[in-house]
N, C-alpha and C. Protein backbone atom coordinates (compact mmCIF):
# COMPACT_ATOMS: atom_id res chain seq x y z
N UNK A 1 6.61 56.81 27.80
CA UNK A 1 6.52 55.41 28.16
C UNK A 1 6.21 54.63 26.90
N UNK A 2 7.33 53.54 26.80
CA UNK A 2 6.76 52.61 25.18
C UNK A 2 5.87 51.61 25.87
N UNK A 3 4.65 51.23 24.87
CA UNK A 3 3.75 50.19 25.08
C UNK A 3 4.11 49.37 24.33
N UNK A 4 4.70 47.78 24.38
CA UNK A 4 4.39 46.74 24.14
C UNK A 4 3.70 46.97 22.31
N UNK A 5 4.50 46.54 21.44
CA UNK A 5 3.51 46.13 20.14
C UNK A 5 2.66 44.91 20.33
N UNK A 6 1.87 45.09 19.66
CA UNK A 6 0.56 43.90 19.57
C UNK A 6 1.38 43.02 19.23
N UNK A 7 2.27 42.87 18.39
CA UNK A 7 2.70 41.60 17.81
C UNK A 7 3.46 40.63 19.51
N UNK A 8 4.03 41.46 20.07
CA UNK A 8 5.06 41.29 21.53
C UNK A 8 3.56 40.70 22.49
N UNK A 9 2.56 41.93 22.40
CA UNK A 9 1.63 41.60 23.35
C UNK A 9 1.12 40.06 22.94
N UNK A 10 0.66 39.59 21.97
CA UNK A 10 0.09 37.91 21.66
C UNK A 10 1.19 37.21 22.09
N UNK A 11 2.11 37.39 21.59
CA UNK A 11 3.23 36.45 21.72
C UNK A 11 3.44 36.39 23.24
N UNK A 12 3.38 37.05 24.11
CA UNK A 12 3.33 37.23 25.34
C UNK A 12 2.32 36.33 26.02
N UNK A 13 1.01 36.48 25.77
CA UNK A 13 -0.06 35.78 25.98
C UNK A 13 -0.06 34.42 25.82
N UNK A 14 0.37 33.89 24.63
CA UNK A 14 0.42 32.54 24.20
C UNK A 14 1.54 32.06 24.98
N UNK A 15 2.59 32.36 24.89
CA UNK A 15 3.88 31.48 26.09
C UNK A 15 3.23 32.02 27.59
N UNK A 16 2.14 32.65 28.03
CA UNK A 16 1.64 32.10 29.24
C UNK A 16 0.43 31.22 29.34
N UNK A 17 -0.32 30.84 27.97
CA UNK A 17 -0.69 30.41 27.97
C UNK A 17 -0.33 28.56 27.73
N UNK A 18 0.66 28.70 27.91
CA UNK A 18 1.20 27.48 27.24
C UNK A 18 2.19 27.09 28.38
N UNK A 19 2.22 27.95 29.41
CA UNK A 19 3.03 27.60 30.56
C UNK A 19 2.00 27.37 31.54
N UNK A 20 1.10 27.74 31.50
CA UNK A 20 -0.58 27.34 32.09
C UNK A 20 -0.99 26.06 31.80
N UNK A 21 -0.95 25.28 30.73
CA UNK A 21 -1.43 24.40 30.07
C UNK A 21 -0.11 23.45 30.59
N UNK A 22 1.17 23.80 30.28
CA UNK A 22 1.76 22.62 30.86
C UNK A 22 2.04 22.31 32.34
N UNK A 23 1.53 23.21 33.59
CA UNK A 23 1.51 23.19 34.83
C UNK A 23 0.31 22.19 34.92
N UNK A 24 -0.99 22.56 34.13
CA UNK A 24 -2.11 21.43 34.33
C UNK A 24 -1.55 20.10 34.22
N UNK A 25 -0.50 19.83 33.14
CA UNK A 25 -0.25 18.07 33.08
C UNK A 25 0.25 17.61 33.96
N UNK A 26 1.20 18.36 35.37
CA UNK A 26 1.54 17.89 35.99
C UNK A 26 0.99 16.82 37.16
N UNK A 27 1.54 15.95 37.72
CA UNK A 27 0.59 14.84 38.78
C UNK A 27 1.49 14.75 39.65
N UNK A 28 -0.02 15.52 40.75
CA UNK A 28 0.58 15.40 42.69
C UNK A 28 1.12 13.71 42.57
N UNK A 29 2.08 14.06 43.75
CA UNK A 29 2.52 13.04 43.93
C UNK A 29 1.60 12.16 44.70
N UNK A 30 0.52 12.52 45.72
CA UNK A 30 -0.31 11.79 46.19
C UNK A 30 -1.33 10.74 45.08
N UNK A 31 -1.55 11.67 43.70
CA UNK A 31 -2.27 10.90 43.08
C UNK A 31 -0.91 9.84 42.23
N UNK A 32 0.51 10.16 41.62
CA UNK A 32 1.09 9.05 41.24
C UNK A 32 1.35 8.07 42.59
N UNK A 33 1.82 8.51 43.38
CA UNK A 33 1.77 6.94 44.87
C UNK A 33 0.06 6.26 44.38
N UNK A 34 -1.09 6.57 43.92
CA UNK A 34 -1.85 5.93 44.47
C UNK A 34 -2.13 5.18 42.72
N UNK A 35 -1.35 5.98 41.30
CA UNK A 35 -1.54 4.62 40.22
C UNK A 35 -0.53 3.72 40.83
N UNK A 36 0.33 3.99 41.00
CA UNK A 36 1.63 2.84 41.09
C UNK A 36 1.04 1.70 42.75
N UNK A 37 0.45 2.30 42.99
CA UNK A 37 -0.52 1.33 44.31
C UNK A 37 -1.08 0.69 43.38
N UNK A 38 -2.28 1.36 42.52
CA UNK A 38 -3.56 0.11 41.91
C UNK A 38 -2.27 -0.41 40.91
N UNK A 39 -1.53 -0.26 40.17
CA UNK A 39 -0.68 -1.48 39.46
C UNK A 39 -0.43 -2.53 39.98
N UNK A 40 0.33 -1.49 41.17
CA UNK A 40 1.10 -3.02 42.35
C UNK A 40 0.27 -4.50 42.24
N UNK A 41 -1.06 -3.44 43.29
CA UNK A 41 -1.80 -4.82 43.71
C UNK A 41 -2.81 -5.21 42.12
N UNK A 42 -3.36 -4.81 40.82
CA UNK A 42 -3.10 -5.84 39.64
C UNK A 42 -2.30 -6.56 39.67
N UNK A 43 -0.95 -6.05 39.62
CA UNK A 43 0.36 -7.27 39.55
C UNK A 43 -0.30 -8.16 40.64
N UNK A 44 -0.05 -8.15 41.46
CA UNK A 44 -0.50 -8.90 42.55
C UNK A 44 -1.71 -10.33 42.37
N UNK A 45 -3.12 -9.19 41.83
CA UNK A 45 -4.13 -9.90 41.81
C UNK A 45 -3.98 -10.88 40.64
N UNK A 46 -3.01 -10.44 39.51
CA UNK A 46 -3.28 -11.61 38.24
C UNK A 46 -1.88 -12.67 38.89
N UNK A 47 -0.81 -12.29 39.86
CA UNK A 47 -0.05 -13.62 40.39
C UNK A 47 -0.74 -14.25 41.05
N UNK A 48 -1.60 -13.93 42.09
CA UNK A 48 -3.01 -14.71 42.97
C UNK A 48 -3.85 -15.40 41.89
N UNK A 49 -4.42 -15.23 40.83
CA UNK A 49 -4.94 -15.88 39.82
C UNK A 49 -4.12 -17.25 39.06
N UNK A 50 -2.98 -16.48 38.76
CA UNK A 50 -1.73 -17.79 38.18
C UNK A 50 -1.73 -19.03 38.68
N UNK A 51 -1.27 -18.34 40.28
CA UNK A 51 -0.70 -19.29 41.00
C UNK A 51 -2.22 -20.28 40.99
N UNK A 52 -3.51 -19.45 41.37
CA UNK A 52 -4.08 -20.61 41.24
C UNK A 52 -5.19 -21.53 40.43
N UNK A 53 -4.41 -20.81 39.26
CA UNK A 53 -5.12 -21.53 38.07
C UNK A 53 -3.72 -22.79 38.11
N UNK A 54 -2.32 -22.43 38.14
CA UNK A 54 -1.50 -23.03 38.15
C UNK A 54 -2.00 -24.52 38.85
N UNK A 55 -2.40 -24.09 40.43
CA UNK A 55 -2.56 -25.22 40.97
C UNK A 55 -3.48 -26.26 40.80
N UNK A 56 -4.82 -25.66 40.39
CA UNK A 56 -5.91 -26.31 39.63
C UNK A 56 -5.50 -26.98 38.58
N UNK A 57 -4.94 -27.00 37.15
CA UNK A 57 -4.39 -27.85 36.70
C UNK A 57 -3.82 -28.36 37.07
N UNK A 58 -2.39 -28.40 38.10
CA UNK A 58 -1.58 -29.54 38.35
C UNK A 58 -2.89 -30.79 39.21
N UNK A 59 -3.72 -30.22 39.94
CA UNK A 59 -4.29 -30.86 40.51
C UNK A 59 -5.49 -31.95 38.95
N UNK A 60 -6.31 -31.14 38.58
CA UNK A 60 -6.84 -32.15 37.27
C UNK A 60 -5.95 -32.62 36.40
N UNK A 61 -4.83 -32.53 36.09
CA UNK A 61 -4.34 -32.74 34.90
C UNK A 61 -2.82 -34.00 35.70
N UNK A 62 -2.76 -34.21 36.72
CA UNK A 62 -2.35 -35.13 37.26
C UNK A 62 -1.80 -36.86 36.84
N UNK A 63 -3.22 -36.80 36.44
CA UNK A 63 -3.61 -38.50 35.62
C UNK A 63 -3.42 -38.26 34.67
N UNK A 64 -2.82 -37.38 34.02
CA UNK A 64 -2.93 -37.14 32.14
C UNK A 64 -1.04 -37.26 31.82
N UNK A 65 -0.55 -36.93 31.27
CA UNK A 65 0.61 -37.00 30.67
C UNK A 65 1.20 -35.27 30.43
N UNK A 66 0.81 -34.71 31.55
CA UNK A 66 0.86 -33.34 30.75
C UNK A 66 1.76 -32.34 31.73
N UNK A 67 2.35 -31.27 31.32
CA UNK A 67 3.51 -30.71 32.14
C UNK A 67 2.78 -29.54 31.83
N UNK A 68 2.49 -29.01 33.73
CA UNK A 68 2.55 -27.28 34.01
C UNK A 68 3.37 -26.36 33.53
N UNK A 69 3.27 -25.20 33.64
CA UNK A 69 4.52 -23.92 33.84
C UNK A 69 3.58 -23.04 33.76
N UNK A 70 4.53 -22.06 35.31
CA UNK A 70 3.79 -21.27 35.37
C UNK A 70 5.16 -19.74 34.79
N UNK A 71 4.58 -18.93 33.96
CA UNK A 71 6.04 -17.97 33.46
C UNK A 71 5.08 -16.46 32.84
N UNK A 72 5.36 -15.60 33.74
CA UNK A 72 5.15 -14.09 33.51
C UNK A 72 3.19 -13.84 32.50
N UNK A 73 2.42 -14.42 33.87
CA UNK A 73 1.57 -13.58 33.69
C UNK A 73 0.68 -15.17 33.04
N UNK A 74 1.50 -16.38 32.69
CA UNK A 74 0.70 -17.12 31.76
C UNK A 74 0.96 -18.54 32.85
N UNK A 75 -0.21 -19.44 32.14
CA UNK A 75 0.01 -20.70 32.42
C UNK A 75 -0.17 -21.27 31.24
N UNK A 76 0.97 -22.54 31.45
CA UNK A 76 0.81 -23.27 30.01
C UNK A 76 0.98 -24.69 30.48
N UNK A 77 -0.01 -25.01 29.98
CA UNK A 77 -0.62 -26.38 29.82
C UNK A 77 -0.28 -27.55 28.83
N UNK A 78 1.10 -27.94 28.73
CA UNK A 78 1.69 -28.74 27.54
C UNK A 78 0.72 -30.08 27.03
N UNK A 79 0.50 -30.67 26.16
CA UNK A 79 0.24 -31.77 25.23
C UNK A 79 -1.00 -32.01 25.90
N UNK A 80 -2.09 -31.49 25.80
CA UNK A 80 -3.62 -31.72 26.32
C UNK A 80 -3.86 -32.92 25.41
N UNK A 81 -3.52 -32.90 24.00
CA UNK A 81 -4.00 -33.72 23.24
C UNK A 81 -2.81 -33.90 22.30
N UNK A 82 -3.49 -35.35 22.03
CA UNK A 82 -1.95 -36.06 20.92
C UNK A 82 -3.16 -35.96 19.50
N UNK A 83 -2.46 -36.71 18.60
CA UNK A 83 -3.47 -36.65 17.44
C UNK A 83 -2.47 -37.68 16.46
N UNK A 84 -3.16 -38.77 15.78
CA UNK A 84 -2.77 -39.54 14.59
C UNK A 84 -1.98 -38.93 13.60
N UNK A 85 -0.75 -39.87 13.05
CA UNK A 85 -0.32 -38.83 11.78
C UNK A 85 -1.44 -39.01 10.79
N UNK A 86 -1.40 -37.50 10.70
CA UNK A 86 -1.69 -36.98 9.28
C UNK A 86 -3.15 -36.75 9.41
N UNK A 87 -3.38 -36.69 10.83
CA UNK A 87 -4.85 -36.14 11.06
C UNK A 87 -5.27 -35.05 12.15
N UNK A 88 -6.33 -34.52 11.97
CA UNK A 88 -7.05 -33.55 12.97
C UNK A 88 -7.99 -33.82 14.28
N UNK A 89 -8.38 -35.23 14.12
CA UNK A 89 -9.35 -35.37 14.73
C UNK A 89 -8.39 -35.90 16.31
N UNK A 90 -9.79 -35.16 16.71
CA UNK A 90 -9.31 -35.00 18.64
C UNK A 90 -9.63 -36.89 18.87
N UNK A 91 -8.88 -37.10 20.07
CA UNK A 91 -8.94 -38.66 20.46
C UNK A 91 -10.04 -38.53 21.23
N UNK A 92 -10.94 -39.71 21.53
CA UNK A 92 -11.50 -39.55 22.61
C UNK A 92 -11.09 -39.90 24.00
N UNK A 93 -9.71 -40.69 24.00
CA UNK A 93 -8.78 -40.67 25.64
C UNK A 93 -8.49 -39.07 25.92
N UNK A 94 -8.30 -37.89 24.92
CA UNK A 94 -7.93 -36.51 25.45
C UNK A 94 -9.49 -36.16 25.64
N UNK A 95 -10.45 -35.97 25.66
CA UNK A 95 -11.47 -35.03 25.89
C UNK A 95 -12.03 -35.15 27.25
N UNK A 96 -11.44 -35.85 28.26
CA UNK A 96 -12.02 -35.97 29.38
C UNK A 96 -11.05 -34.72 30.01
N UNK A 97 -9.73 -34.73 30.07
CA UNK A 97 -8.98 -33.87 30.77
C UNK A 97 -9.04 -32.18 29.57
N UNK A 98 -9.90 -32.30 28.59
CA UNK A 98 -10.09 -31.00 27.62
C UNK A 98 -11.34 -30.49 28.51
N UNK A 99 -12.09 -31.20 29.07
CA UNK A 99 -13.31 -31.13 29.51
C UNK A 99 -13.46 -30.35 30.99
N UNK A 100 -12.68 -31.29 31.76
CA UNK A 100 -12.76 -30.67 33.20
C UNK A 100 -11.88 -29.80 32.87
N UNK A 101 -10.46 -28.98 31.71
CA UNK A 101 -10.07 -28.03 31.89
C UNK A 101 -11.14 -26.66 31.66
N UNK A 102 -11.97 -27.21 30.35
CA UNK A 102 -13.43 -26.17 30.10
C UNK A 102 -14.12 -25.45 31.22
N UNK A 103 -14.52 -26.65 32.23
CA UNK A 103 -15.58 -26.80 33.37
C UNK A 103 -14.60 -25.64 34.60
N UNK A 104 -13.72 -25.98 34.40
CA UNK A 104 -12.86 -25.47 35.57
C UNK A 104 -12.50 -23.72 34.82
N UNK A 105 -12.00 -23.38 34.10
CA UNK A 105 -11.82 -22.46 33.64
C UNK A 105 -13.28 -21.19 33.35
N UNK A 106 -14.47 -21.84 32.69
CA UNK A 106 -15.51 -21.29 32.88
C UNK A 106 -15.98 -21.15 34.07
N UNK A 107 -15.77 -21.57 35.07
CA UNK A 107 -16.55 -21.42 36.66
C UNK A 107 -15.70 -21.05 37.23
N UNK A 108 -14.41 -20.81 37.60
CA UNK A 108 -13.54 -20.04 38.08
C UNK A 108 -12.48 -18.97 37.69
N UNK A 109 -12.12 -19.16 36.20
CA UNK A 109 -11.92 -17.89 35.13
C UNK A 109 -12.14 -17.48 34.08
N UNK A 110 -13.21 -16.84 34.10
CA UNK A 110 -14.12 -16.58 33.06
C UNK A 110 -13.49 -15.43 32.38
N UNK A 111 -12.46 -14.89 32.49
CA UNK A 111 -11.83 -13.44 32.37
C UNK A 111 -10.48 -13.52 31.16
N UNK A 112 -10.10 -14.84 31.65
CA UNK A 112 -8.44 -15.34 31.02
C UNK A 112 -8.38 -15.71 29.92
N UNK A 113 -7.88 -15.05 28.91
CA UNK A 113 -7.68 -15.47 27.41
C UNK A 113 -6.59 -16.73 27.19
N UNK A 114 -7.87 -17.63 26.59
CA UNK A 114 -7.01 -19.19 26.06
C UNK A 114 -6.39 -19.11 25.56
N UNK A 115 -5.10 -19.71 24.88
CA UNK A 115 -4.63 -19.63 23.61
C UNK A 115 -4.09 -21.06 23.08
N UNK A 116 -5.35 -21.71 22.19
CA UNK A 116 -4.69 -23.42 21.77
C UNK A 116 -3.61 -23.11 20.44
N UNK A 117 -2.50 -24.14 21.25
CA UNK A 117 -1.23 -24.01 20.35
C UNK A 117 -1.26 -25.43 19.13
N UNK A 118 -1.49 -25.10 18.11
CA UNK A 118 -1.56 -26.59 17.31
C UNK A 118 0.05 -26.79 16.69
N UNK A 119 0.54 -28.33 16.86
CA UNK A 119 1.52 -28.85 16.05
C UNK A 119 1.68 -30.08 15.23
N UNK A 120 2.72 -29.92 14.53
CA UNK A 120 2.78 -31.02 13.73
C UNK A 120 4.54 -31.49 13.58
N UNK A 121 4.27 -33.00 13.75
CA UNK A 121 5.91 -33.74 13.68
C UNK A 121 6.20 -33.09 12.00
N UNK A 122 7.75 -33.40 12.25
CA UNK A 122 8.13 -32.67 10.83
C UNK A 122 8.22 -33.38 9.18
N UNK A 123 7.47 -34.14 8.96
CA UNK A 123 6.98 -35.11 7.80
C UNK A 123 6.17 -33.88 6.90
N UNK A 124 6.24 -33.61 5.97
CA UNK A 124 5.57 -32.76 4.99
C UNK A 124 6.33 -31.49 5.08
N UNK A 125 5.76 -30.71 4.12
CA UNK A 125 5.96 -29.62 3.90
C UNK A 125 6.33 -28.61 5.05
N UNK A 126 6.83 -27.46 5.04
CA UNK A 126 6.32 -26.30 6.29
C UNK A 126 4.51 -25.94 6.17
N UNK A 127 4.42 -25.61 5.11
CA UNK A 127 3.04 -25.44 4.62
C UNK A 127 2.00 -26.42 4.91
N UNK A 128 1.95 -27.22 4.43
CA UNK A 128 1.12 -28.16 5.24
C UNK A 128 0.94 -28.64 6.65
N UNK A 129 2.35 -28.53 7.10
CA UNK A 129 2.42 -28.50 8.62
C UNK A 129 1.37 -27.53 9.00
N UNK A 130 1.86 -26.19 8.92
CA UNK A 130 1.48 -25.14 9.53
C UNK A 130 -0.41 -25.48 9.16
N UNK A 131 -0.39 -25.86 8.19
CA UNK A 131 -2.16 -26.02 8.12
C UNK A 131 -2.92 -27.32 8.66
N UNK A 132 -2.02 -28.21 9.05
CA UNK A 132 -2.56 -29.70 9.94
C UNK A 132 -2.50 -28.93 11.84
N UNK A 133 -1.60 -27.99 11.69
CA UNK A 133 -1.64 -27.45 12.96
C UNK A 133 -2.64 -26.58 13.27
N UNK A 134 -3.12 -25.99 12.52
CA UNK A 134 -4.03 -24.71 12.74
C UNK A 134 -5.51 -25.95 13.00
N UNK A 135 -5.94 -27.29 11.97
CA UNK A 135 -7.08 -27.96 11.85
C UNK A 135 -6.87 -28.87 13.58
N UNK A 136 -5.56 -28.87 14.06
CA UNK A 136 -5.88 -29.70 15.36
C UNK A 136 -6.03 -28.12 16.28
N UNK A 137 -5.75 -27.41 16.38
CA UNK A 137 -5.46 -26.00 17.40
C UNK A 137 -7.22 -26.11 17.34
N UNK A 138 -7.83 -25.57 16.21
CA UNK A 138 -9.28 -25.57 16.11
C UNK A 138 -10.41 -27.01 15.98
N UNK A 139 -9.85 -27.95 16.09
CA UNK A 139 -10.29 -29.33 16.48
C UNK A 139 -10.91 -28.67 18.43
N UNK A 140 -9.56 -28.18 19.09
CA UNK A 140 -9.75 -28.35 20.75
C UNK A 140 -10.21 -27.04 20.75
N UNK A 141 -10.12 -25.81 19.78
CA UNK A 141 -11.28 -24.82 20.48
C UNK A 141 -12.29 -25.04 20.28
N UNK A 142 -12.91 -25.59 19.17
CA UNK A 142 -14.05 -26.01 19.05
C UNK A 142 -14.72 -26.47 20.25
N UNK A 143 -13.58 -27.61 20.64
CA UNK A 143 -14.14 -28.44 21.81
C UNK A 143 -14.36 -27.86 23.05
N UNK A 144 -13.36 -27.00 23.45
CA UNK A 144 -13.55 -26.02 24.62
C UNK A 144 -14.40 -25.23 24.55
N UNK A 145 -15.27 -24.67 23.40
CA UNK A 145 -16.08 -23.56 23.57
C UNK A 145 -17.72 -24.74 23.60
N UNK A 146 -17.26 -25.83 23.15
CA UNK A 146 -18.61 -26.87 23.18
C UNK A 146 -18.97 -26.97 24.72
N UNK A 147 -17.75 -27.08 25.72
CA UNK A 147 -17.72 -27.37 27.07
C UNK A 147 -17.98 -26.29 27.86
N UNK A 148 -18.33 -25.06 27.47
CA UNK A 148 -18.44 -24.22 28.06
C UNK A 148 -17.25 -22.70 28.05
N UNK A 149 -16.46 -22.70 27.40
CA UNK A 149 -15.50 -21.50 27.45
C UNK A 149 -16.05 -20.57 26.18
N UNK A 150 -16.41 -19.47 26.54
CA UNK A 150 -16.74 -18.45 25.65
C UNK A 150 -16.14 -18.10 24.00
N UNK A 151 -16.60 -18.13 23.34
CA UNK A 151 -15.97 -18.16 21.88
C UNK A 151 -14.79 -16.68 21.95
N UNK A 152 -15.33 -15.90 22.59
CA UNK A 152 -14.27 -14.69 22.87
C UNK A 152 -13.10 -14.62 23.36
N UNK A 153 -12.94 -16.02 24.58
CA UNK A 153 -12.08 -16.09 25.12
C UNK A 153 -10.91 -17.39 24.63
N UNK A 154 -11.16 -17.77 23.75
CA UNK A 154 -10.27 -18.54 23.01
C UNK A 154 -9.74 -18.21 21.95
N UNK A 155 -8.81 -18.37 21.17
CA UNK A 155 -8.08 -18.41 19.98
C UNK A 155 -7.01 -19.82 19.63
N UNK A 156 -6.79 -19.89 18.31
CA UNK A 156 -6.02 -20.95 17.91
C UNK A 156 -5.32 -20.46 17.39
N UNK A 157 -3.90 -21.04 17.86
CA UNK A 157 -2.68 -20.52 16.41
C UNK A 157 -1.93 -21.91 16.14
N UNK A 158 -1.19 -21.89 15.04
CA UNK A 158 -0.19 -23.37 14.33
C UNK A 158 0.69 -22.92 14.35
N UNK A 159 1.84 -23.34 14.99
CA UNK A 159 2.83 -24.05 14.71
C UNK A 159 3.89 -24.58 13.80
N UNK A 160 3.01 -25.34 13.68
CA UNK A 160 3.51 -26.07 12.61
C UNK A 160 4.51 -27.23 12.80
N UNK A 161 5.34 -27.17 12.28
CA UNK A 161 6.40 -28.07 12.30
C UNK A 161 7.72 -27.44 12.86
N UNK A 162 7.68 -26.39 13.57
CA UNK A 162 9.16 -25.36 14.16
C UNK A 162 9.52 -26.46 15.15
N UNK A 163 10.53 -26.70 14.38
CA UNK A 163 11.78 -27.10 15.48
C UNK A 163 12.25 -26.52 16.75
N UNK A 164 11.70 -25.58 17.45
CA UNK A 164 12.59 -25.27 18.49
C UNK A 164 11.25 -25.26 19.46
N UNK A 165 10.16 -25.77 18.98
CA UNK A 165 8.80 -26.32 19.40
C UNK A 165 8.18 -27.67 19.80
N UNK A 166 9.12 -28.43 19.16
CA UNK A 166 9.20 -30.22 18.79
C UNK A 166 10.16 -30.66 20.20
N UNK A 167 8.90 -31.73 20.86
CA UNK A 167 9.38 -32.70 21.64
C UNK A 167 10.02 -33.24 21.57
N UNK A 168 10.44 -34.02 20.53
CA UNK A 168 11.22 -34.95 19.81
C UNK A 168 11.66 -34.94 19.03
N UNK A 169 13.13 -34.19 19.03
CA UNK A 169 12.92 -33.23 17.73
C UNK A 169 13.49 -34.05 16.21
N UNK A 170 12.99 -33.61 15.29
CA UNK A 170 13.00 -34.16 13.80
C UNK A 170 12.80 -35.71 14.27
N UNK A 171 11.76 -36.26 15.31
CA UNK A 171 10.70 -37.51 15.20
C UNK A 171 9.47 -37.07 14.27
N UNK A 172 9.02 -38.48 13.51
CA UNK A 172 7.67 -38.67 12.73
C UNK A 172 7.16 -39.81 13.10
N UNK A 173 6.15 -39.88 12.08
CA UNK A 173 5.50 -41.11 12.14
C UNK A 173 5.01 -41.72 13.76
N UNK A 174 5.58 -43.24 14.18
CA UNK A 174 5.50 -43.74 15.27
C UNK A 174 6.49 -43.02 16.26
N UNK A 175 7.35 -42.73 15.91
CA UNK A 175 8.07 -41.82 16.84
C UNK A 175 7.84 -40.49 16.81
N UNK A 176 6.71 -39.68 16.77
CA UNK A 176 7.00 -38.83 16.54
C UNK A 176 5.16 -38.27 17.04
N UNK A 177 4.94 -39.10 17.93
CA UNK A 177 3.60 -38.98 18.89
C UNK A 177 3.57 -37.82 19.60
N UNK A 178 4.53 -37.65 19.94
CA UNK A 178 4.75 -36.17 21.02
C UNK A 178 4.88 -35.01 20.33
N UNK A 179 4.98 -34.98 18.65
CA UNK A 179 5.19 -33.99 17.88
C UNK A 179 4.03 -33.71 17.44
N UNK A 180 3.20 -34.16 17.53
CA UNK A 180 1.62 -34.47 16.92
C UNK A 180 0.87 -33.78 18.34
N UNK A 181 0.40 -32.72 18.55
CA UNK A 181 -0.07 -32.33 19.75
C UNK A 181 -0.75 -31.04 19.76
N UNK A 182 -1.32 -30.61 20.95
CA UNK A 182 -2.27 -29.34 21.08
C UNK A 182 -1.60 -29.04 22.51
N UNK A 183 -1.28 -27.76 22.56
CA UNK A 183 -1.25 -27.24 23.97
C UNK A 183 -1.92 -26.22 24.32
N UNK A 184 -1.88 -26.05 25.61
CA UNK A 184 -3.12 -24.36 25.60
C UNK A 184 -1.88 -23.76 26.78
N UNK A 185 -2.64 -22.41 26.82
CA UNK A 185 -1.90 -21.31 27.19
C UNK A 185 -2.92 -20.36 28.17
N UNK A 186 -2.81 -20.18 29.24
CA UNK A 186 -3.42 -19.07 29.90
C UNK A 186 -3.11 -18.08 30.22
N UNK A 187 -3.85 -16.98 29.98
CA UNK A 187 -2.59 -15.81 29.62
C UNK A 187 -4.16 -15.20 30.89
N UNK A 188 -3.78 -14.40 32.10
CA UNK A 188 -4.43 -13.91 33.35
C UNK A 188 -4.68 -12.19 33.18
N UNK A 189 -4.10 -11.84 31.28
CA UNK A 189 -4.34 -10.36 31.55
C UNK A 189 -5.56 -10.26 30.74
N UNK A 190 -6.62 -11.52 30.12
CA UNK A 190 -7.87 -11.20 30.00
C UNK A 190 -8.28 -11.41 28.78
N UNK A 191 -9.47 -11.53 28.20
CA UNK A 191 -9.83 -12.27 27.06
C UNK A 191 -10.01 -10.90 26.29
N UNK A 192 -9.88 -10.21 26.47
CA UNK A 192 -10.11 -8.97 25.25
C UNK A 192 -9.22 -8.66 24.45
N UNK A 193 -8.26 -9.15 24.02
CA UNK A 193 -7.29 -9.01 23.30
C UNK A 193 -7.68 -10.00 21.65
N UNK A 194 -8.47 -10.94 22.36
CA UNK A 194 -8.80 -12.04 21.56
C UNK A 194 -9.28 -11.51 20.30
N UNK A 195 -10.44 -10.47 20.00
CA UNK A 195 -10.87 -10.22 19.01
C UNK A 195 -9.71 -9.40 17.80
N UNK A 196 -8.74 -8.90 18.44
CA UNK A 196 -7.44 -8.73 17.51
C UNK A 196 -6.21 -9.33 17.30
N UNK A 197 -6.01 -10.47 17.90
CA UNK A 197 -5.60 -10.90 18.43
C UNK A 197 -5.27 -11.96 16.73
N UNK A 198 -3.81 -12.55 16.26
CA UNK A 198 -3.90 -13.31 14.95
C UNK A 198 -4.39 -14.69 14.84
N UNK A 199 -4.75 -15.23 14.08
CA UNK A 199 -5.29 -16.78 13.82
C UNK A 199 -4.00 -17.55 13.67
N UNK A 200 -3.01 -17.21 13.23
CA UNK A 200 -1.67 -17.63 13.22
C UNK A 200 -0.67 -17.10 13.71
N UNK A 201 0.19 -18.26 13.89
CA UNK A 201 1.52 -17.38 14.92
C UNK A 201 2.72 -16.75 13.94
């Protein structure tokens, strides 16, 4: 009777050991039905959130000049604030509707990562744009985290002067009010992203 060489015998051992090890990775189907359940209803719970963060702004933001959308997971909150050419500083006609968005967002979603969008009409440089945009983006986080929204849960990015971003497009100066602006962004999958998250777009 031949016995098996040692070299045959390991080698033997290891491809059952390795057919052992890949039977463990496998997943009952009872436990995949029940991730693809908790996804579902996430999906679910952050569209129940959308919809009614969605509706809460349309409802405050009413009296203001400002256009909803609600699109995959986010709400965006167009032209919260206008701003002077060639400056940063927040108006004081925008900080009432910056305010109850603060008040409303801290007491009913404390979870949802902000995101203030800063721009600039197309007069100057790209470069300078992009840096008058970043000083108004952080003009209104400032202001939002003054009102109550967590420094974690906000971020600012610029813009700048991108054309395919511009209200009005290649308006300046007096025409060019709607190019001069801050928008915010609600994004319902959560403020933890924020700390890696870039200072620029």
């Amino acid at each position: 009777m031949n016995l098996p060489s040692p070299r045959i015998a390991v080698l033997a051992a290891s491809m059952l050991a390795v057919g052992l090890a890949g039977c463990s990775q496998y997943v009952k189907k009872d436990d995949f039905s029940a991730a693809i359940q908790q996804l579902q209803q996430k999906q679910q719970d952050q569209q129940q959130q959308i919809d009614s963060i969605k509706q809460q702004m349309q409802e405050q933001f009413s009296k203001y000049d400002t256009q909803i959308t609600a699109m995959q997971g986010r709400v965006s909150v167009d032209t919260v604030a206008h701003f002077a050419f060639n400056s940063a500083t927040l108006n004081d006609q925008d900080k009432p509707a910056l305010q109850n968005f603060a008040q409303t967002i801290s007491k009913y979603h404390p979870n949802v990562l902000i995101t203030v969008e800063g721009f600039a009409d197309p007069a100057g440089s790209r470069a300078y744009n992009h840096r008058l945009g970043m000083q108004r983006a952080d003009a209104v986080r400032d202001f939002l985290v003054q009102n109550g929204i967590g420094t974690d849960q906000v971020r600012a990015v610029s813009y700048g002067k991108d054309a395919n971003r511009q209200v009005v497009k290649g308006a300046s100066r007096d025409r060019g009010a709607d190019n001069r602006r801050v928008s915010l962004t609600v994004d319902s999958t959560g403020a933890g992203a924020v700390a890696s998250a870039p200072a620029t777009s």
